[in-house]
C-alpha atoms as a PDB file:
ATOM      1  CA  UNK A   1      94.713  98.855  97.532  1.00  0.00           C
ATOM      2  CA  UNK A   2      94.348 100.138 101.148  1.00  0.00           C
ATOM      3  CA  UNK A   3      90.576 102.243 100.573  1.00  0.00           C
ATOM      4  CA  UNK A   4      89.744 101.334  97.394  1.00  0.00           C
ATOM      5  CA  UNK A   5      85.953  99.769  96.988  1.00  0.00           C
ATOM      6  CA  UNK A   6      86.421  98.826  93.551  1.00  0.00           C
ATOM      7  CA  UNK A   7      85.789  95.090  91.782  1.00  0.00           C
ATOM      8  CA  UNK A   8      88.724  94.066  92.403  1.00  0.00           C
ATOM      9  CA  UNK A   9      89.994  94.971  95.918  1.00  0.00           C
ATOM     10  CA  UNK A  10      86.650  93.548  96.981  1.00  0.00           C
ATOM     11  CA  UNK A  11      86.690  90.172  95.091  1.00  0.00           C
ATOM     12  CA  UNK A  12      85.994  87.030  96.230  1.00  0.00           C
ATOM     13  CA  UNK A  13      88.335  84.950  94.033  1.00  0.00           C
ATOM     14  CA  UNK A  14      91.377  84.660  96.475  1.00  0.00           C
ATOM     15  CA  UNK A  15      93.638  85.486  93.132  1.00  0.00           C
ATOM     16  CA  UNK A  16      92.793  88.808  93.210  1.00  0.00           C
ATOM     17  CA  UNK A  17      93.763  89.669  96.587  1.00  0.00           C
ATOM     18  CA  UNK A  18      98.066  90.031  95.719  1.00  0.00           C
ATOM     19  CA  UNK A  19     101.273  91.135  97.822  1.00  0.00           C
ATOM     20  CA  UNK A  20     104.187  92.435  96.357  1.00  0.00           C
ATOM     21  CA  UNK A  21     105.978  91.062  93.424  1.00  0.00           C
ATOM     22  CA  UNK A  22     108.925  88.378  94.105  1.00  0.00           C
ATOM     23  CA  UNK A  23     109.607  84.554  93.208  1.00  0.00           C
ATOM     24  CA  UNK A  24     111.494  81.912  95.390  1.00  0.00           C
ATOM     25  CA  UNK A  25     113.672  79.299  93.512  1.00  0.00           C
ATOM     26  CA  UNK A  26     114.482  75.840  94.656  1.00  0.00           C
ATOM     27  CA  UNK A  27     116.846  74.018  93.449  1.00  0.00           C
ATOM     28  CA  UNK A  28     118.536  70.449  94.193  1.00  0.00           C
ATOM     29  CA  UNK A  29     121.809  72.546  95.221  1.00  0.00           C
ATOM     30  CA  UNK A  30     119.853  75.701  96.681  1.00  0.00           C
ATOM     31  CA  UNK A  31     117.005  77.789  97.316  1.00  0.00           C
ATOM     32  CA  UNK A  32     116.669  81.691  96.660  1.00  0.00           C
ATOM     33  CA  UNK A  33     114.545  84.881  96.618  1.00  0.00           C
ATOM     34  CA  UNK A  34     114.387  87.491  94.108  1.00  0.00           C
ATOM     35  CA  UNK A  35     113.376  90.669  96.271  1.00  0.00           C
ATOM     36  CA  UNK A  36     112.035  90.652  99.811  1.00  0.00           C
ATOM     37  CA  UNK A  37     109.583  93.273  99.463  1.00  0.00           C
ATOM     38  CA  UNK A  38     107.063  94.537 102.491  1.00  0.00           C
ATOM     39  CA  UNK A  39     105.198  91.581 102.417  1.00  0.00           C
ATOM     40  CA  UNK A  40     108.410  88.907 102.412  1.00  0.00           C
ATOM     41  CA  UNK A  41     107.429  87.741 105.902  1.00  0.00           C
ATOM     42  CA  UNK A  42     103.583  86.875 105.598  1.00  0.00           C
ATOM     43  CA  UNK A  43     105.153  85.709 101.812  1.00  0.00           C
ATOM     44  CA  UNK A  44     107.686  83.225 103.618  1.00  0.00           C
ATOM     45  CA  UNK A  45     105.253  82.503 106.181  1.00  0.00           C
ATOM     46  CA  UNK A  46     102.472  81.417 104.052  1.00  0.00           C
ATOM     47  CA  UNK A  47     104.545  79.293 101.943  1.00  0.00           C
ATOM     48  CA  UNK A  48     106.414  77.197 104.377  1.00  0.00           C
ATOM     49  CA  UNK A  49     109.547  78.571 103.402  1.00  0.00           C
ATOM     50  CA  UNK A  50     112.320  76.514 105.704  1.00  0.00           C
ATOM     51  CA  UNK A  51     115.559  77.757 104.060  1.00  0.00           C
ATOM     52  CA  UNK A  52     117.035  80.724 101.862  1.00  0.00           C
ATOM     53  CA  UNK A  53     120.334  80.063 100.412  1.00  0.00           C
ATOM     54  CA  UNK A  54     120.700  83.747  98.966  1.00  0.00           C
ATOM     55  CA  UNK A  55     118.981  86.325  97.712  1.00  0.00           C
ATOM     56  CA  UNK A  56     118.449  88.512  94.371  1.00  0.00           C
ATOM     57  CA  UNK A  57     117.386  91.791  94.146  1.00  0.00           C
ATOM     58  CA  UNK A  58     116.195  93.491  91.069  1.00  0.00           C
ATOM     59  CA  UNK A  59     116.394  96.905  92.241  1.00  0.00           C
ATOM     60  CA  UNK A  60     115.979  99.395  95.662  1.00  0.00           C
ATOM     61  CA  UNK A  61     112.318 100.645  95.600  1.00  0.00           C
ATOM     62  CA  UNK A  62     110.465 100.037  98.486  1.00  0.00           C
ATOM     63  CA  UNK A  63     107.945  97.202  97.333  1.00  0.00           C
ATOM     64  CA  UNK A  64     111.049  95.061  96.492  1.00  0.00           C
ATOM     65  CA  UNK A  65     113.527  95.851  99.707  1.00  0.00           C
ATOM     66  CA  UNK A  66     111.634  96.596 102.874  1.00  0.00           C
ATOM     67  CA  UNK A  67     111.326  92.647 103.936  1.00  0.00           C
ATOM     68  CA  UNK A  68     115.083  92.363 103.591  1.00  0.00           C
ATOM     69  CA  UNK A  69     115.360  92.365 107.631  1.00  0.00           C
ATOM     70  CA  UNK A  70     112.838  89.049 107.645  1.00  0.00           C
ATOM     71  CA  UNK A  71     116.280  87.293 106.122  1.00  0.00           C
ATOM     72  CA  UNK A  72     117.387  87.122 109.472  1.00  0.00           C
ATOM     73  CA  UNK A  73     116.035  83.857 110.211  1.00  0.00           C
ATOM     74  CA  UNK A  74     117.619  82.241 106.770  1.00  0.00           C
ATOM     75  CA  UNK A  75     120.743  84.282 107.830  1.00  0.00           C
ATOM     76  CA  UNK A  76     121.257  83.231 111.212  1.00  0.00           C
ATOM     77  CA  UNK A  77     120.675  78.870 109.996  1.00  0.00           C
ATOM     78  CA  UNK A  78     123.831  79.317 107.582  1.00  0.00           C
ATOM     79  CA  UNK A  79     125.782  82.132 109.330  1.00  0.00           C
ATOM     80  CA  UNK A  80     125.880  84.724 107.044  1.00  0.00           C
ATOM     81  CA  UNK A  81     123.245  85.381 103.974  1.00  0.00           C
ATOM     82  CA  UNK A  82     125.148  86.253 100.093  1.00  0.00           C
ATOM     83  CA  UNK A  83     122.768  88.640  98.750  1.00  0.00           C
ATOM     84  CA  UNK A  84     123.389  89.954  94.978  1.00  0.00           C
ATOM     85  CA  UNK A  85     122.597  92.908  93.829  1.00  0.00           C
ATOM     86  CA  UNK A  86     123.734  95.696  90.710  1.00  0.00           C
ATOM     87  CA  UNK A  87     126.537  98.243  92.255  1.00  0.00           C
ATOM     88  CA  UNK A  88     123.732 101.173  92.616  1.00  0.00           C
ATOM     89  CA  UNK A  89     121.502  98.392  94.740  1.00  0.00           C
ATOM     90  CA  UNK A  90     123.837  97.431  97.027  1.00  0.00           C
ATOM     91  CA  UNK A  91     124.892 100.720  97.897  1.00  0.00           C
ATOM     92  CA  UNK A  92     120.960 101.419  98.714  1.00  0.00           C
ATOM     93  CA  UNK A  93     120.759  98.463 100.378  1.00  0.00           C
ATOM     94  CA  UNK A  94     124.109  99.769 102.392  1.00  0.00           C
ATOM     95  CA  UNK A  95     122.390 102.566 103.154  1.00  0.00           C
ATOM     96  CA  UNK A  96     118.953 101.446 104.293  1.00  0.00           C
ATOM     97  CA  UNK A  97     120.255  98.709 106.871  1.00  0.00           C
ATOM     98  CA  UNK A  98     123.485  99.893 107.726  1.00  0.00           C
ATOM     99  CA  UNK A  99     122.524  98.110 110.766  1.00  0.00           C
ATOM    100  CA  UNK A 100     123.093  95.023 109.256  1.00  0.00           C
ATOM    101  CA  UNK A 101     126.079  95.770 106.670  1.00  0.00           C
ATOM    102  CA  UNK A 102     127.857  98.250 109.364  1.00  0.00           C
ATOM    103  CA  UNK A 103     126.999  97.046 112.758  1.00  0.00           C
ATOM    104  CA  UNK A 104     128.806  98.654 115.511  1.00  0.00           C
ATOM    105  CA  UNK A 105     128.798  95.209 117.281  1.00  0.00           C
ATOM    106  CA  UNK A 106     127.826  91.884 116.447  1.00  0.00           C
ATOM    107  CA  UNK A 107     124.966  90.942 117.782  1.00  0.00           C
ATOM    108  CA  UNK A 108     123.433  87.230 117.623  1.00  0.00           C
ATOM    109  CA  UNK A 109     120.681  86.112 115.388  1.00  0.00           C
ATOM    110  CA  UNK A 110     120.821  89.285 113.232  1.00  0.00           C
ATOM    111  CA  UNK A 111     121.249  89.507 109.681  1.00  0.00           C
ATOM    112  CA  UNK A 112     124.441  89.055 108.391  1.00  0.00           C
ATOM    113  CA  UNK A 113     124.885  89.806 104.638  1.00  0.00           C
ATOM    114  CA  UNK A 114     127.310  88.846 102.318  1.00  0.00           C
ATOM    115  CA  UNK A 115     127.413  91.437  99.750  1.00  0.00           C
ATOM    116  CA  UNK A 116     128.054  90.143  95.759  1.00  0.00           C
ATOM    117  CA  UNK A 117     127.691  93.262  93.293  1.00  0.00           C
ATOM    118  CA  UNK A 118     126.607  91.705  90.185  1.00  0.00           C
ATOM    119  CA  UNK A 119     128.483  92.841  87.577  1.00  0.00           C
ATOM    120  CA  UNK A 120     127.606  89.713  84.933  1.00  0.00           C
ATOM    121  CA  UNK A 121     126.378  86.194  85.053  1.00  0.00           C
ATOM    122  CA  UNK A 122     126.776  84.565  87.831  1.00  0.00           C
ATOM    123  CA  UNK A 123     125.903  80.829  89.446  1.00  0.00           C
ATOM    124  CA  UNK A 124     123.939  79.473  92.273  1.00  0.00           C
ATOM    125  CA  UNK A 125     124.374  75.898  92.579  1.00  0.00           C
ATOM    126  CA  UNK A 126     124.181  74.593  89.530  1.00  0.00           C
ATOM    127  CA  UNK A 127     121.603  77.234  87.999  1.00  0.00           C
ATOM    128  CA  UNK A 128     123.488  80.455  85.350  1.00  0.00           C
ATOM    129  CA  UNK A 129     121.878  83.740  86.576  1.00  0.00           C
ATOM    130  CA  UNK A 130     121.984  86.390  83.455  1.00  0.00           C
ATOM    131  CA  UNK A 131     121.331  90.073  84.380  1.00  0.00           C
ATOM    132  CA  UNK A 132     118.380  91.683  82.090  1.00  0.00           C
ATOM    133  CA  UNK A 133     119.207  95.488  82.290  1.00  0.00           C
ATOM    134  CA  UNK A 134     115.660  97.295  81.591  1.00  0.00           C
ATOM    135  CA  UNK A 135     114.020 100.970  81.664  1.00  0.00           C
ATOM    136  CA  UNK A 136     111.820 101.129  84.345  1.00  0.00           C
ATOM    137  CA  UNK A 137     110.706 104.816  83.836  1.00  0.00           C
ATOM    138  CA  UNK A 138     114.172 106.708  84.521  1.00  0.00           C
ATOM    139  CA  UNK A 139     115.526 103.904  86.161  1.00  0.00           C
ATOM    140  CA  UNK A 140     117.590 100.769  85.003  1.00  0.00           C
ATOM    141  CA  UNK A 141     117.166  97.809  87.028  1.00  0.00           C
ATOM    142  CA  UNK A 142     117.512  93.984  86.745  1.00  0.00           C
ATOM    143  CA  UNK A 143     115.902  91.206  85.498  1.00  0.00           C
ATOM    144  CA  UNK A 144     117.382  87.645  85.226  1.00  0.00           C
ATOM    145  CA  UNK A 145     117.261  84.559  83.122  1.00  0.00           C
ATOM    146  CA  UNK A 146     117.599  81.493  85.118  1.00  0.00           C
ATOM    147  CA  UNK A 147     119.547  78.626  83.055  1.00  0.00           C
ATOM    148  CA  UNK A 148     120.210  75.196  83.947  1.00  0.00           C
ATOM    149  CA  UNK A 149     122.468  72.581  81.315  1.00  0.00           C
ATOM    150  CA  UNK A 150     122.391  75.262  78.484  1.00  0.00           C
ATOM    151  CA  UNK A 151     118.453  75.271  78.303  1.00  0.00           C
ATOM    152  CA  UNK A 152     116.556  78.763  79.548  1.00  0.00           C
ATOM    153  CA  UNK A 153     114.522  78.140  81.983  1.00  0.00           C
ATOM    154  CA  UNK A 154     112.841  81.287  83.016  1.00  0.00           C
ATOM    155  CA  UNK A 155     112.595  84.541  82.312  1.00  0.00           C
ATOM    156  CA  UNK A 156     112.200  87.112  85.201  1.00  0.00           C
ATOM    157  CA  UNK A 157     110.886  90.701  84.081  1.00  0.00           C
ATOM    158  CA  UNK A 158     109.229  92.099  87.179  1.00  0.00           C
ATOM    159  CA  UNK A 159     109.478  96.017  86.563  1.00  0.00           C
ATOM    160  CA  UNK A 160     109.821  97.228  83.190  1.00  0.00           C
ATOM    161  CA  UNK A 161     108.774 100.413  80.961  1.00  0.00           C
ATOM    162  CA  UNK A 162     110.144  98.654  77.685  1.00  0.00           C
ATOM    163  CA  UNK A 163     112.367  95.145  77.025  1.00  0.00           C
ATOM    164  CA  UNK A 164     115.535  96.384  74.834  1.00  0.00           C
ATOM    165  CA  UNK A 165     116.098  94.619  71.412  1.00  0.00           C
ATOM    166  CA  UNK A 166     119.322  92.717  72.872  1.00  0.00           C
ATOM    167  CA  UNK A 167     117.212  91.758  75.557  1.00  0.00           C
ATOM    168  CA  UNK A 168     114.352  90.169  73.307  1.00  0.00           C
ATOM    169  CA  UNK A 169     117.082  88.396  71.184  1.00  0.00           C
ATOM    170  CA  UNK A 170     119.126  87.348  74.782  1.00  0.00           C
ATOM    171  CA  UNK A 171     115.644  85.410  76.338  1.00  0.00           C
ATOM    172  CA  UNK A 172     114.333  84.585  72.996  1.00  0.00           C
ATOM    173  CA  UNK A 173     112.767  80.894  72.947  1.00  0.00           C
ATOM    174  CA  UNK A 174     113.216  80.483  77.055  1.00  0.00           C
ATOM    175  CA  UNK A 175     110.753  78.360  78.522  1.00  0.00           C
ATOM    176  CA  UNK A 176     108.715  80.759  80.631  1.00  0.00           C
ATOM    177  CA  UNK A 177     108.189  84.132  80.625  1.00  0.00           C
ATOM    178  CA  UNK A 178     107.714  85.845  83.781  1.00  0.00           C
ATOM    179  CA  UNK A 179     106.879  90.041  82.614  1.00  0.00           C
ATOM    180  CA  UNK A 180     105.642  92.903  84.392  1.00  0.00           C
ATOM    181  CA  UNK A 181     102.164  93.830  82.614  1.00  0.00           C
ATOM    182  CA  UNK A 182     100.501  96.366  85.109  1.00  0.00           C
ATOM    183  CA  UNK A 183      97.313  96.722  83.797  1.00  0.00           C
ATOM    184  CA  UNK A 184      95.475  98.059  80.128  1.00  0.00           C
ATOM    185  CA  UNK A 185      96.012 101.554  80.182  1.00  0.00           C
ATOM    186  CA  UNK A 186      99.852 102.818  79.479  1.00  0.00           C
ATOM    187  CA  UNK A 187     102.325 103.623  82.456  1.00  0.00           C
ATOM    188  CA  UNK A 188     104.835 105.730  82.661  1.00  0.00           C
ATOM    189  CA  UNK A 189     107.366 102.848  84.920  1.00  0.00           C
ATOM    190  CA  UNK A 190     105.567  99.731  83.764  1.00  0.00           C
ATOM    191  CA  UNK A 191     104.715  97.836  81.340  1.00  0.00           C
ATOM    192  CA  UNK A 192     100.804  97.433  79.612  1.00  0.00           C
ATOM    193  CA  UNK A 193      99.307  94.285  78.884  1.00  0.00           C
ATOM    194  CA  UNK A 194      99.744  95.285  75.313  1.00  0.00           C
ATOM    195  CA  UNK A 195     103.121  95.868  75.610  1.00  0.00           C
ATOM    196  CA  UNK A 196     103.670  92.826  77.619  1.00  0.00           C
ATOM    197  CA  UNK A 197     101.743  90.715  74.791  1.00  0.00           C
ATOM    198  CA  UNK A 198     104.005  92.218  71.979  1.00  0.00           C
ATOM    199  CA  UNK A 199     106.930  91.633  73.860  1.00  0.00           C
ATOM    200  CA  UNK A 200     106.240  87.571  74.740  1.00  0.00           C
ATOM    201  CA  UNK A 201     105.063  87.553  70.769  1.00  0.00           C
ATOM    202  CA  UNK A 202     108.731  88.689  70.100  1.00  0.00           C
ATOM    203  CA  UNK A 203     110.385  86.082  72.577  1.00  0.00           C
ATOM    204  CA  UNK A 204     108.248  83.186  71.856  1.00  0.00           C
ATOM    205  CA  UNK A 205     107.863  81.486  75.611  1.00  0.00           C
ATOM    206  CA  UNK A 206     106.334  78.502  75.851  1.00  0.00           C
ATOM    207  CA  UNK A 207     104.258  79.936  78.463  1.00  0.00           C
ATOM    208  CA  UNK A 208     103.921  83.713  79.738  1.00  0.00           C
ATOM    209  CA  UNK A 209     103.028  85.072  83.144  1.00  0.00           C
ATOM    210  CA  UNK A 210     101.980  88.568  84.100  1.00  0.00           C
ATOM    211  CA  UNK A 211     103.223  89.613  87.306  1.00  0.00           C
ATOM    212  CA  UNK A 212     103.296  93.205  89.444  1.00  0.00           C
ATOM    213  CA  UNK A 213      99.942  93.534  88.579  1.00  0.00           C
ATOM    214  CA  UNK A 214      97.723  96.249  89.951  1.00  0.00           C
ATOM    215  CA  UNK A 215      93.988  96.294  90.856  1.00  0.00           C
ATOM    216  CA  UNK A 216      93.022  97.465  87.868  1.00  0.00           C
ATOM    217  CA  UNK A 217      93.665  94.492  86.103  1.00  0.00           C
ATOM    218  CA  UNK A 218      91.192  91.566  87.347  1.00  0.00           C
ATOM    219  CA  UNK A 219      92.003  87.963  87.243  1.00  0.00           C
ATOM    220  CA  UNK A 220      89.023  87.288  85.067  1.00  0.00           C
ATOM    221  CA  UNK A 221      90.677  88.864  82.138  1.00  0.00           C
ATOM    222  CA  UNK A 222      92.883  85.841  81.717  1.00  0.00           C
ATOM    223  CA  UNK A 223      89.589  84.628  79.684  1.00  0.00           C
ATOM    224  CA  UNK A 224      90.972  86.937  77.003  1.00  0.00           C
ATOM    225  CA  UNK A 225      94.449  86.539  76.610  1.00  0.00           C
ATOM    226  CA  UNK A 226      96.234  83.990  74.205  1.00  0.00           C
ATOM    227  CA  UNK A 227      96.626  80.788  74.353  1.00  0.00           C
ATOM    228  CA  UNK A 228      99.139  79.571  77.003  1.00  0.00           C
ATOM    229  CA  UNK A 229      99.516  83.356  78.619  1.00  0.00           C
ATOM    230  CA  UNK A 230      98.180  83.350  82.486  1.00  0.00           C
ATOM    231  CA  UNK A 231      97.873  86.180  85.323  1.00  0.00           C
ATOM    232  CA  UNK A 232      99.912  84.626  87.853  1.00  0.00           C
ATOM    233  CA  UNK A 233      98.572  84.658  91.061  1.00  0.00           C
ATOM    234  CA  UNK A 234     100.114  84.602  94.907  1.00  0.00           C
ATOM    235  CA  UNK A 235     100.878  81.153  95.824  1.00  0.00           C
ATOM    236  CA  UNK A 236     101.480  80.160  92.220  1.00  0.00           C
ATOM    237  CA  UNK A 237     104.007  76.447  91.670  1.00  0.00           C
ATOM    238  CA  UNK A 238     105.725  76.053  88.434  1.00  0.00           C
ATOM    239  CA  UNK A 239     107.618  72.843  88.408  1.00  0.00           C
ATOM    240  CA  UNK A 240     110.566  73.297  85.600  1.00  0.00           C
END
């Protein structure tokens, strides 16, 4: 947090110290991003990333969107980039780099994107993408359940006030869950840890992740969460 002395923007465990939320997927078939927020570029940078086959947004706020020029690299190696996104997304992404959707010219080595409005499942490669429609404050945006030979893989909750009923039953028993659990005390956009908890009691994940975590929730307090429920941390591998 730019200015802020307290514990945890002055740790010394390297967890602590997070960019924005977002997850890249590799596949055998094909690699993608969920959300290229602000930091997408140091994010791609840091992890070697060599190819993006597509990319998922969950929604338009800033923290998730403003890296979305940094495709241009991925864009440019496969000649165009398919990025999916709800109907209300894509018409903010429209807006926000009409450069890019609506360019006067073509220009080499800029971002070309392929638009996809997701209006249902969908496939990349060989994975099943599921939309999660969730409150996030006034908001509705998208989550996703990744699927691969019937079997739910993950989970993927990054911004969330509450997680519907139909939602609970929809990811119930998936292998990892990846939830938004911004810190102890209630929010009005996000979820608490407490509501996170209750939530991954409901859906039964063989492992649960916190993500979009904010500085007021340490990476020490892991210590005290149940059994086989982690902070996740930038740089984090799951292997599925």
């Amino acid at each position: 947090m730019i200015g802020c002395d307290c514990e945890v923007c002055h740790s010394p465990d390297p967890r602590d110290q997070r960019l924005r939320s977002s997850i890249y997927i590799e596949t055998p078939e094909c690699s993608w991003v969920v959300d290229t927020g602000t930091d997408f570029r140091t994010q791609a940078l840091r992890a070697n990333i060599r190819k993006v086959d597509a990319v998922v947004f969950t929604h338009s706020h800033t923290d998730h969107i403003m890296g979305f020029d940094d495709l241009r690299r991925f864009s440019h190696a496969r000649g165009s980039m398919p990025v999916y996104a709800s109907a209300e997304t894509m018409r903010d992404l429209e807006r926000v780099f009409q450069f890019a959707f609506h360019p006067t010219r073509q220009i080499p080595y800029y971002l070309k994107p392929e638009p996809h409005v997701i209006d249902g499942p969908f496939a990349l490669g060989e994975t099943l993408i599921t939309p999660l429609p969730v409150p996030h404050g006034e908001s509705i945006v998208n989550g996703f359940l990744f699927a691969r030979d019937d079997k739910k893989l993950v989970a993927y909750l990054s911004d969330c006030s509450a997680v519907p009923d139909a939602i609970l039953d929809l990811i119930a028993g998936v292998k990892v869950l990846i939830i938004d659990a911004l810190r102890e005390k209630p929010h009005p956009t996000h979820l608490s840890v407490a509501q996170a908890l209750e939530a991954a009691t409901r859906i039964r994940p063989e492992a649960t992740y916190f993500t979009h975590v904010a500085h007021e929730l340490p990476q020490a307090a892991e210590a005290c969460l149940p059994a086989n429920t982690s902070i996740a941390y930038d740089g984090l591998k799951l292997i599925l």
